[in-house]
N, C-alpha and C. Protein backbone atom coordinates (compact mmCIF):
# COMPACT_ATOMS: atom_id res chain seq x y z
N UNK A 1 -9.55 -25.22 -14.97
CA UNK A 1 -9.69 -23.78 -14.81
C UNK A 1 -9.72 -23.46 -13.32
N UNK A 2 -9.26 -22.25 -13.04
CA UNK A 2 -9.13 -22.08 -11.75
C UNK A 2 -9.61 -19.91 -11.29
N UNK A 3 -10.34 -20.47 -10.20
CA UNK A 3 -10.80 -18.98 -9.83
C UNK A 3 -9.84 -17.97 -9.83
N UNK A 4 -8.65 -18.72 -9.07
CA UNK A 4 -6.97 -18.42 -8.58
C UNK A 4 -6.73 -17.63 -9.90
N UNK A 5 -6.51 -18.14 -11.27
CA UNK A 5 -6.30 -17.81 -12.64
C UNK A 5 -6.74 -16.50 -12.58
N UNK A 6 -7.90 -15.82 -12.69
CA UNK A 6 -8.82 -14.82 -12.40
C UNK A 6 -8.23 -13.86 -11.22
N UNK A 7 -8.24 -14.13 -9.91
CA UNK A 7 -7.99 -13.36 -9.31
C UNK A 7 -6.44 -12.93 -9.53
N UNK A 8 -5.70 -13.60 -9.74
CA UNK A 8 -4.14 -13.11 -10.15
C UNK A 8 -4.19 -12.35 -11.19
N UNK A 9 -5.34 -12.59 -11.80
CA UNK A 9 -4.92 -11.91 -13.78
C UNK A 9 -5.55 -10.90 -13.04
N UNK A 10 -6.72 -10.25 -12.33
CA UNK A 10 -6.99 -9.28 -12.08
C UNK A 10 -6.07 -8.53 -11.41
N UNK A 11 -5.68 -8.99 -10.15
CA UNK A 11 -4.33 -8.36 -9.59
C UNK A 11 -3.23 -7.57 -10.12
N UNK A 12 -3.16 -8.20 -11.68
CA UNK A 12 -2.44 -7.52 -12.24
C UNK A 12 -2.48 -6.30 -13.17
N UNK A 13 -3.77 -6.77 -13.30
CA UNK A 13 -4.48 -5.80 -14.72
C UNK A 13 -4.62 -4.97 -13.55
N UNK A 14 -5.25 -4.81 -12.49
CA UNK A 14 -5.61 -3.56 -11.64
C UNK A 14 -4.25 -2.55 -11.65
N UNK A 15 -3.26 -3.57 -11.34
CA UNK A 15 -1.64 -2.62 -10.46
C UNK A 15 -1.25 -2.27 -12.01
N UNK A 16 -1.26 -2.35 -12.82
CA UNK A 16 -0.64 -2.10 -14.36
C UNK A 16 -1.73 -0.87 -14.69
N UNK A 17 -2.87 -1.04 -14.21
CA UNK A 17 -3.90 -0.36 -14.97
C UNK A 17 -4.43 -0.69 -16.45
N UNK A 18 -4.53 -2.03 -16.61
CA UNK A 18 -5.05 -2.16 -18.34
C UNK A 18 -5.98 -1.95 -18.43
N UNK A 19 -6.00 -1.41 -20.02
CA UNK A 19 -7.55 -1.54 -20.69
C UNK A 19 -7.76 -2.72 -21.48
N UNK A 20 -8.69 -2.76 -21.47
CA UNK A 20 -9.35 -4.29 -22.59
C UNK A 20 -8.73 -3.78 -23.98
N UNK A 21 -8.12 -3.33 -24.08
CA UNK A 21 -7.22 -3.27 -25.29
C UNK A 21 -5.66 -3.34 -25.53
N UNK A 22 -5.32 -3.02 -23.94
CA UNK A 22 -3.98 -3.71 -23.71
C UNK A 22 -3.49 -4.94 -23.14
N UNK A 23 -4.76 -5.67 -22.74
CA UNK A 23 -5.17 -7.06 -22.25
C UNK A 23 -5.07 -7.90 -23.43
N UNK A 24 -6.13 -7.41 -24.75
CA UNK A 24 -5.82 -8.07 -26.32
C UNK A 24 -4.33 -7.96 -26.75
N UNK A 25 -4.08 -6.92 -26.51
CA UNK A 25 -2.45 -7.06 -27.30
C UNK A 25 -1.16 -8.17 -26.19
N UNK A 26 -1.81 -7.75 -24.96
CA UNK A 26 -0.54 -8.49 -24.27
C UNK A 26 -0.87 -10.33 -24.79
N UNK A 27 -2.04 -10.84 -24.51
CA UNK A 27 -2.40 -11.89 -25.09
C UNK A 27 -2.02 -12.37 -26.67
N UNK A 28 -2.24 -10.97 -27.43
CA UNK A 28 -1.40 -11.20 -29.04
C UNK A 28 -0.33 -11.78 -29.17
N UNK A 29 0.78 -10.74 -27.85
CA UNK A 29 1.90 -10.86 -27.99
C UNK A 29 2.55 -12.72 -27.01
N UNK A 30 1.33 -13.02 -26.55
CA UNK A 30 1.45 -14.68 -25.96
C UNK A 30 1.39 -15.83 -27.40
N UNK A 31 0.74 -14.99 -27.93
CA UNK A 31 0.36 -15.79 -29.01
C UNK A 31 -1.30 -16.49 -28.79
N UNK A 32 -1.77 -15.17 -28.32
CA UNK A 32 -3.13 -15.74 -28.32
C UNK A 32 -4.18 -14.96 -28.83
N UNK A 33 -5.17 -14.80 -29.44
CA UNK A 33 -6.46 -13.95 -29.89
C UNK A 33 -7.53 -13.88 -29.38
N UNK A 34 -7.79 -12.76 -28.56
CA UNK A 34 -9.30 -13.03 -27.88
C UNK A 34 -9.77 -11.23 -28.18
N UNK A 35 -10.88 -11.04 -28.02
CA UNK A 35 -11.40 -9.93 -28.21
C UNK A 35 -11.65 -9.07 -26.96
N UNK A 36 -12.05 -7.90 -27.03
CA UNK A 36 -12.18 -7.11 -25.74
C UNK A 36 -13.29 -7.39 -24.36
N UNK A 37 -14.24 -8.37 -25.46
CA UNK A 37 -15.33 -9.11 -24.53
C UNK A 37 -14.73 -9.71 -23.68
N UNK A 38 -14.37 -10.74 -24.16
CA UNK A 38 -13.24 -11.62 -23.75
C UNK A 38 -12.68 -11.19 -22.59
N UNK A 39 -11.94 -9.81 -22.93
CA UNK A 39 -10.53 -9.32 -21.67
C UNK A 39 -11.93 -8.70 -20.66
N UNK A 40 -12.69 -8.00 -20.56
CA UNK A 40 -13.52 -7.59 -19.59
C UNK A 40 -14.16 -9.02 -19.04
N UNK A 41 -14.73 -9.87 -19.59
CA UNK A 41 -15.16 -11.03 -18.82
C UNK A 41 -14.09 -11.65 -17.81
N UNK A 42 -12.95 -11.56 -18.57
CA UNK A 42 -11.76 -12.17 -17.25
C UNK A 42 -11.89 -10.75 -16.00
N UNK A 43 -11.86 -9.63 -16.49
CA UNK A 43 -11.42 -8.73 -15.07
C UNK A 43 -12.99 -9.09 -14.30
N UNK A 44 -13.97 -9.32 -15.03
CA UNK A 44 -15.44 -9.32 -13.87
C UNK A 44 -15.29 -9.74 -12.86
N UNK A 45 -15.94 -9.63 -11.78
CA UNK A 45 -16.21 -10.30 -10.58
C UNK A 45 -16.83 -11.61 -10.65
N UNK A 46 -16.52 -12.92 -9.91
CA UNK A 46 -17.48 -13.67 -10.16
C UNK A 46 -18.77 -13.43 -9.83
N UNK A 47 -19.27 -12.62 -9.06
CA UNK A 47 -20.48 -12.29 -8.47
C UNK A 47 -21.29 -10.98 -9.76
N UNK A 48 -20.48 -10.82 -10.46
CA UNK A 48 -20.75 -9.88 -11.60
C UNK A 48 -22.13 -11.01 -11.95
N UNK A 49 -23.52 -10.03 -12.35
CA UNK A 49 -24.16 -10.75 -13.33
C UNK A 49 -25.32 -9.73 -14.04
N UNK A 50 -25.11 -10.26 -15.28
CA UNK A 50 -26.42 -9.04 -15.88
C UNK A 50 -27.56 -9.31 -15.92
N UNK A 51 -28.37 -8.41 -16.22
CA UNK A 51 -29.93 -8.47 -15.93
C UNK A 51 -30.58 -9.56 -16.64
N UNK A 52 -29.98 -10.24 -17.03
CA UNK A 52 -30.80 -11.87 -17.97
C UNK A 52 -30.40 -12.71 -16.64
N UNK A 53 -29.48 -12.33 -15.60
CA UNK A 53 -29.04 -13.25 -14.64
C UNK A 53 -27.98 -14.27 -15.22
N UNK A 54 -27.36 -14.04 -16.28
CA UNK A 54 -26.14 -14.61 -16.63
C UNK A 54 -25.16 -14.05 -16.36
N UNK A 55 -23.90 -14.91 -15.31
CA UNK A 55 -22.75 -14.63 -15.21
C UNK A 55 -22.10 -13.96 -16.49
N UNK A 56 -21.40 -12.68 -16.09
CA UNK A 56 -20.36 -12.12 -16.69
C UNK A 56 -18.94 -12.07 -16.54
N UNK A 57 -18.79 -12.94 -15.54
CA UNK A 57 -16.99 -13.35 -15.48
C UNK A 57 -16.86 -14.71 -16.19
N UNK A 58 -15.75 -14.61 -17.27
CA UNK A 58 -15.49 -15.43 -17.59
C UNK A 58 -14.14 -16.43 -17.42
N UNK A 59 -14.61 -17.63 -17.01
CA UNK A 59 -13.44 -18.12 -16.27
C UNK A 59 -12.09 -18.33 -17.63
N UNK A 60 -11.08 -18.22 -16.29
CA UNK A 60 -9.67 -18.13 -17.45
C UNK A 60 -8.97 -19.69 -16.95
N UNK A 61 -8.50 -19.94 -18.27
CA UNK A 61 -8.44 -21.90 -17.96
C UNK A 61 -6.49 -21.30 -17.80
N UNK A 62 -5.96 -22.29 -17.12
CA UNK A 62 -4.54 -22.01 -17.19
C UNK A 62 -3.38 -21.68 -18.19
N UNK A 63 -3.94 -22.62 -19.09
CA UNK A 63 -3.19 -21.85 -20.57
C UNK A 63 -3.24 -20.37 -21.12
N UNK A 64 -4.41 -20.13 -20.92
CA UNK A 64 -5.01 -19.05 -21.20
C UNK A 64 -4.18 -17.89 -19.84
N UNK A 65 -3.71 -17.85 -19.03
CA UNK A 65 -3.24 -17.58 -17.81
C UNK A 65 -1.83 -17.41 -18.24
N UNK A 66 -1.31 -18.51 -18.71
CA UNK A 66 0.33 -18.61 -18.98
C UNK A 66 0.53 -17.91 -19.96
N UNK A 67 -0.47 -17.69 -21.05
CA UNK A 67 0.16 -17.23 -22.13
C UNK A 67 -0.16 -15.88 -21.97
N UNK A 68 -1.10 -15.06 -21.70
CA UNK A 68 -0.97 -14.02 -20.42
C UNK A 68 0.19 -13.19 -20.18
N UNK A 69 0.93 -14.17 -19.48
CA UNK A 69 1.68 -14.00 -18.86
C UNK A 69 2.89 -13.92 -19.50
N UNK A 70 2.76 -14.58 -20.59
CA UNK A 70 4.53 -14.75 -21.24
C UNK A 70 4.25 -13.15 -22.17
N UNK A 71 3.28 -12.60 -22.61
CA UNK A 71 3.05 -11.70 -23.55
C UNK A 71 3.29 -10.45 -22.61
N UNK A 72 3.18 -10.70 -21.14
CA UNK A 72 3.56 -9.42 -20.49
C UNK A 72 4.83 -8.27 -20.61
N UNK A 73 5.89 -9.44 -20.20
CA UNK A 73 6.98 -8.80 -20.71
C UNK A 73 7.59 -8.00 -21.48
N UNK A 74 6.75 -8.79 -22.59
CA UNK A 74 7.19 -8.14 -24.01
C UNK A 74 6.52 -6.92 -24.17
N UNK A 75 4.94 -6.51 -23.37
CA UNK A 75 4.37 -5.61 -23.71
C UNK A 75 4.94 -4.42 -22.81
N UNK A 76 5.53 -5.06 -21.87
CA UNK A 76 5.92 -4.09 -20.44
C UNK A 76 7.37 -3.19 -21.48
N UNK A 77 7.88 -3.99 -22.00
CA UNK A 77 9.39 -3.53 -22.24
C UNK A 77 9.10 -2.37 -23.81
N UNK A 78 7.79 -2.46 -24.65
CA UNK A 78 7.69 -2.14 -25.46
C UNK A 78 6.49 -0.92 -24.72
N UNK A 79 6.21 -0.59 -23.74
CA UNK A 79 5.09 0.28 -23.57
C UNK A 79 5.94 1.23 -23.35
N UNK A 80 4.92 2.62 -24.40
CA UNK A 80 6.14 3.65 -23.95
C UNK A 80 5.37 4.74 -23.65
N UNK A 81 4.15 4.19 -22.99
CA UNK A 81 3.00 5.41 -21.93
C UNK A 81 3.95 5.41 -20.68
């Protein structure tokens, strides 16, 4: 897993503008299932932490990154906001 993973996936989600619901579908469309928890723990900061003092970024392992990434496309070419 890599921090790198994280800061790129944020990079992108920022310049696209996603919501944790177009984060789930682009991942659907990778062929992957994660929930909206899920997509907000990847955009957190690592320095993010809640009042129990548990980290709220959750690290994104590279697979998880690639497939990401392959579901973009498809969501980019099918978005019709």
């Amino acid at each position: 897993m890599s921090a790198r993973n994280n800061q790129n996936f944020r990079n992108i989600a920022r310049a696209l503008k996603l919501r944790d619901s177009d984060i789930v579908e682009i991942a659907a469309l990778g062929g992957l299932t994660i929930s909206k928890s899920t997509a907000n723990g990847w955009r957190r900061n690592p320095e993010a932490v809640a009042k129990q003092g548990q980290k709220r970024m959750l690290p994104m392992s590279d697979d998880q990154f690639n497939i990401f990434c392959q579901g973009l496309p498809e969501w980019l070419n099918n978005d019709t906001t």
